[in-house]
Protein backbone atom coordinates (compact mmCIF):
# COMPACT_ATOMS: atom_id res chain seq x y z
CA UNK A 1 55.00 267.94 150.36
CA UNK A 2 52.68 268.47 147.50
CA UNK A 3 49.98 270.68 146.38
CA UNK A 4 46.50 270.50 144.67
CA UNK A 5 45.25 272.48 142.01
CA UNK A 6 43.12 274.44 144.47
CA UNK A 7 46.45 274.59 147.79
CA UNK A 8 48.53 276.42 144.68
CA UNK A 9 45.72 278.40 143.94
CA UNK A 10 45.00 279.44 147.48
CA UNK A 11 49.08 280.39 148.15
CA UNK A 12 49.44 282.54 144.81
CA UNK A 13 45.91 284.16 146.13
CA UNK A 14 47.46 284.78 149.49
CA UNK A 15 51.01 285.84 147.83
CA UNK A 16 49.03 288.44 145.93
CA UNK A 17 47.38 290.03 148.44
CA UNK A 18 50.59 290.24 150.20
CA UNK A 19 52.01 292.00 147.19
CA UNK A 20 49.30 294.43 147.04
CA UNK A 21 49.17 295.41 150.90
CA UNK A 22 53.25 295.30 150.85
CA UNK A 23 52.65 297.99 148.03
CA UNK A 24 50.17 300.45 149.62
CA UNK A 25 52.64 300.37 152.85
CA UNK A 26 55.57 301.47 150.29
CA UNK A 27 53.12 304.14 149.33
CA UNK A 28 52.39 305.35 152.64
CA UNK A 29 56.00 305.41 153.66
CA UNK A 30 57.05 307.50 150.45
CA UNK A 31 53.88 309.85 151.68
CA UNK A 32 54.48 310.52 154.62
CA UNK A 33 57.35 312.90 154.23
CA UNK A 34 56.09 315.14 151.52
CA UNK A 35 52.60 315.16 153.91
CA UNK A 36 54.76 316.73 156.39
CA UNK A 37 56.13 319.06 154.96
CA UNK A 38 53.16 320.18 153.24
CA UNK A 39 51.67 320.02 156.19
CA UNK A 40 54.06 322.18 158.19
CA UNK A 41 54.19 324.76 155.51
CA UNK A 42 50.25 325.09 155.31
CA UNK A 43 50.04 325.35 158.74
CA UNK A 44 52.58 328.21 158.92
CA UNK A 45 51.43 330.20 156.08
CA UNK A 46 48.03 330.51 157.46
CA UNK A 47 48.67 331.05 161.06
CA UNK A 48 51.04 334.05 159.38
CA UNK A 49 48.22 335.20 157.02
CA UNK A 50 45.61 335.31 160.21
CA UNK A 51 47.75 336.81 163.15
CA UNK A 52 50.52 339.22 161.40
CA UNK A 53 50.13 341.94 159.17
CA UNK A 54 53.48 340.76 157.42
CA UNK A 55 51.78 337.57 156.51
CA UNK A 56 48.86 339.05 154.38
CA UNK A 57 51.01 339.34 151.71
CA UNK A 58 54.39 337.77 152.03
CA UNK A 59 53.55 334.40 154.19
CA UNK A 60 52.26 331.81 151.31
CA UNK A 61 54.90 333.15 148.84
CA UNK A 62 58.11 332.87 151.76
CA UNK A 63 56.93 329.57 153.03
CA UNK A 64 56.39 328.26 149.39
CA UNK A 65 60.11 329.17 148.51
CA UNK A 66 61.10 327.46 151.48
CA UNK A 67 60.08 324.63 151.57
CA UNK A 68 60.88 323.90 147.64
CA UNK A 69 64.59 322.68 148.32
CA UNK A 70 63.00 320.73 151.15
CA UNK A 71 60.91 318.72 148.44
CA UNK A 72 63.48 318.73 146.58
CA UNK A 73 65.56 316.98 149.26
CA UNK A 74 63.16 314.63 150.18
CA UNK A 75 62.74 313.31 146.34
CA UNK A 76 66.22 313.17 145.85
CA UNK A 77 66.38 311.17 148.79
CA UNK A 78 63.87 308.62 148.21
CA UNK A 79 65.19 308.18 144.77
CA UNK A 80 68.26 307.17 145.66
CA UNK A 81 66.85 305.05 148.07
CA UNK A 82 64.97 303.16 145.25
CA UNK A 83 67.79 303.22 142.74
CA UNK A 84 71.39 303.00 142.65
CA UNK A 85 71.16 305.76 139.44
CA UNK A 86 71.37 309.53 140.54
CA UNK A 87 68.24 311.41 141.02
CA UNK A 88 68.83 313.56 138.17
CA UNK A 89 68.26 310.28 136.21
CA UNK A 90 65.29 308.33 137.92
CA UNK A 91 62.03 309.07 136.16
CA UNK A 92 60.15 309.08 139.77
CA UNK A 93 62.10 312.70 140.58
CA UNK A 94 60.81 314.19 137.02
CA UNK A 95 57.51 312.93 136.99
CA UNK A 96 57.21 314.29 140.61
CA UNK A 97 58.03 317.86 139.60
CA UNK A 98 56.20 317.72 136.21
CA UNK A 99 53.25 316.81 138.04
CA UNK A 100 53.42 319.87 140.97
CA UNK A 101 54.05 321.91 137.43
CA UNK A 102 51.05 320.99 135.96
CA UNK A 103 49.29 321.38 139.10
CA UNK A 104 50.48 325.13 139.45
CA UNK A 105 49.69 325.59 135.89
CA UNK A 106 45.95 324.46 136.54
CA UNK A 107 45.61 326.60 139.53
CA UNK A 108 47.18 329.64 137.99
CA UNK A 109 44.72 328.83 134.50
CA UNK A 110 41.71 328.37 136.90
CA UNK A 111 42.47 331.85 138.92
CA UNK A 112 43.17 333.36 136.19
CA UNK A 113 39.35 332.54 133.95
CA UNK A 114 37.29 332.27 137.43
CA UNK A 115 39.10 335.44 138.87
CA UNK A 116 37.83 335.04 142.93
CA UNK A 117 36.34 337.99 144.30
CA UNK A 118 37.79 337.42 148.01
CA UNK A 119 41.20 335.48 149.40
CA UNK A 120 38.47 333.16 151.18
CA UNK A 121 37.30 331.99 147.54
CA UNK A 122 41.34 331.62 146.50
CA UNK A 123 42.01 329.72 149.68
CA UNK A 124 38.99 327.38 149.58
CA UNK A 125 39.35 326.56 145.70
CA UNK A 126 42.84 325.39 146.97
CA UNK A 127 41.85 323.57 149.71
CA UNK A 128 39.41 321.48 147.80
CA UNK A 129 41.71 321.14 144.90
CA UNK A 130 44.41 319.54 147.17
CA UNK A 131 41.90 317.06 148.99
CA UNK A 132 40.46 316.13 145.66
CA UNK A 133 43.95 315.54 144.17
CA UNK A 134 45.31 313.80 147.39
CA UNK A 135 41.86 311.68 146.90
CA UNK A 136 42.58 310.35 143.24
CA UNK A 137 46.24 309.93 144.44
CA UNK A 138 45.13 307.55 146.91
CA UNK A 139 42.64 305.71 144.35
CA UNK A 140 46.53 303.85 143.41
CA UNK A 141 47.92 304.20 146.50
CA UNK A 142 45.62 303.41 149.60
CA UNK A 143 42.14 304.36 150.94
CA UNK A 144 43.66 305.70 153.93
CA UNK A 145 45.10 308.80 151.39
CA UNK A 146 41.35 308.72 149.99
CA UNK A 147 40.50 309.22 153.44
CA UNK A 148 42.94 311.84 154.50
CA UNK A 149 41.72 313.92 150.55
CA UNK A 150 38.50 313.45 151.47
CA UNK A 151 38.18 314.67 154.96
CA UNK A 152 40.64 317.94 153.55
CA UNK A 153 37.82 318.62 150.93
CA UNK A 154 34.92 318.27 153.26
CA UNK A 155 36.12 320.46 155.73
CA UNK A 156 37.09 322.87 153.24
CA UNK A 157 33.91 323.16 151.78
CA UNK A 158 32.19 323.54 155.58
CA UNK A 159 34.92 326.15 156.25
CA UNK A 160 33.95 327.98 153.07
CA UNK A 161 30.05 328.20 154.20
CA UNK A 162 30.82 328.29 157.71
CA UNK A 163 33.75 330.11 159.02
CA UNK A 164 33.68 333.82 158.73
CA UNK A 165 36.30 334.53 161.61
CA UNK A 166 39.97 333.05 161.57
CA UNK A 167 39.41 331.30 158.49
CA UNK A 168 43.05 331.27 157.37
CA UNK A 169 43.70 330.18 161.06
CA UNK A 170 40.56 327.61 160.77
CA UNK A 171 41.93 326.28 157.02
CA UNK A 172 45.95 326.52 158.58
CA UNK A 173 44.27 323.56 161.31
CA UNK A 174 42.48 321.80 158.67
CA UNK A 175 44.32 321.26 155.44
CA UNK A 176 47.99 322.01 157.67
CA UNK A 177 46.73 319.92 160.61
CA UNK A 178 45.20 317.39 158.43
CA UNK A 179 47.74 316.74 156.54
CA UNK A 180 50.80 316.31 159.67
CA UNK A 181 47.88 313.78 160.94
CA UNK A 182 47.85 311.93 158.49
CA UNK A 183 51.61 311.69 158.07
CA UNK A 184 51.93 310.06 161.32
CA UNK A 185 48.85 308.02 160.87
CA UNK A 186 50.73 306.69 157.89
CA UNK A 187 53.61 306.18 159.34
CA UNK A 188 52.32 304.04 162.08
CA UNK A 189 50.97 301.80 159.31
């Protein structure tokens, strides 16, 4: 069997397209976890913050501390999953905690010059800064994480404007609920 100019063409077109959409499932796969978990912890810190009196001060920083070996877990994981090199060594596992780092280091900066008059202001900034970041993440790794960033910021932003009651409870749904949604909507990719 031979090929044309234009058959060859037409495979290596069809070969990279497979690539690509081989790729973005990788991505979505490698997401899905730390969406979770994420996920999970939002979820719980809020519906502590709204409903106890032990979570208006103590739920966010608990649940954060938690959770950290779980992300921890979870990139050690996947890294040895992609390499046969320990985690300690794979540039993925650094790169992953330098950029949560720099992320808390922007957030704590930002707080810190805008100083918010009200937890609502704290908690919305947040919000919107995690569907916006979740947004550019998926500009490399798949429109449906656009999507997911996207829908997170918008509903923040209504929240904001338009929730006076329960919002911790009302975010918890949102940017918790959102993001254990799309987990499994990635993961049935």
């Amino acid at each position: 069997m031979t090929l044309d100019k234009s058959g060859a063409a037409e495979a290596l077109a069809e070969i990279g397209q497979s690539q690509k959409r081989s790729a973005n499932l990788y991505s979505y796969a490698a997401t899905s976890p730390y969406l979770l978990l994420t996920g999970a912890m939002w979820l719980a810190a809020d519906l502590l913050l709204e409903f106890t009196t032990f979570g208006k001060h103590w739920a966010w920083p608990i649940v954060s501390l938690v959770s950290i070996p779980a992300y921890i877990a979870i990139a050690i994981y996947q890294s040895r999953r992609r390499s046969s090199r320990p985690a300690s060594l794979d540039g993925h596992f650094w790169r992953g905690i330098a950029i949560w780092l720099l992320i808390f280091g922007f957030v704590a900066g930002a707080l810190g010059i805008f100083w918010p008059e009200s937890g609502v202001q704290v908690h919305s900034f947040i919000g919107l800064l995690t569907g916006i970041a979740w947004a550019i993440a998926g500009l490399w790794m798949g429109w449906r994480i656009i999507a997911l960033g996207l829908g997170i910021a918008a509903l923040t932003m209504a929240g904001h404007f338009w929730v006076h009651d329960f919002y911790a409870a009302y975010m918890g749904l949102v940017g918790g609920g959102g993001m254990m949604l799309g987990a499994l909507w990635l993961r049935r990719v």
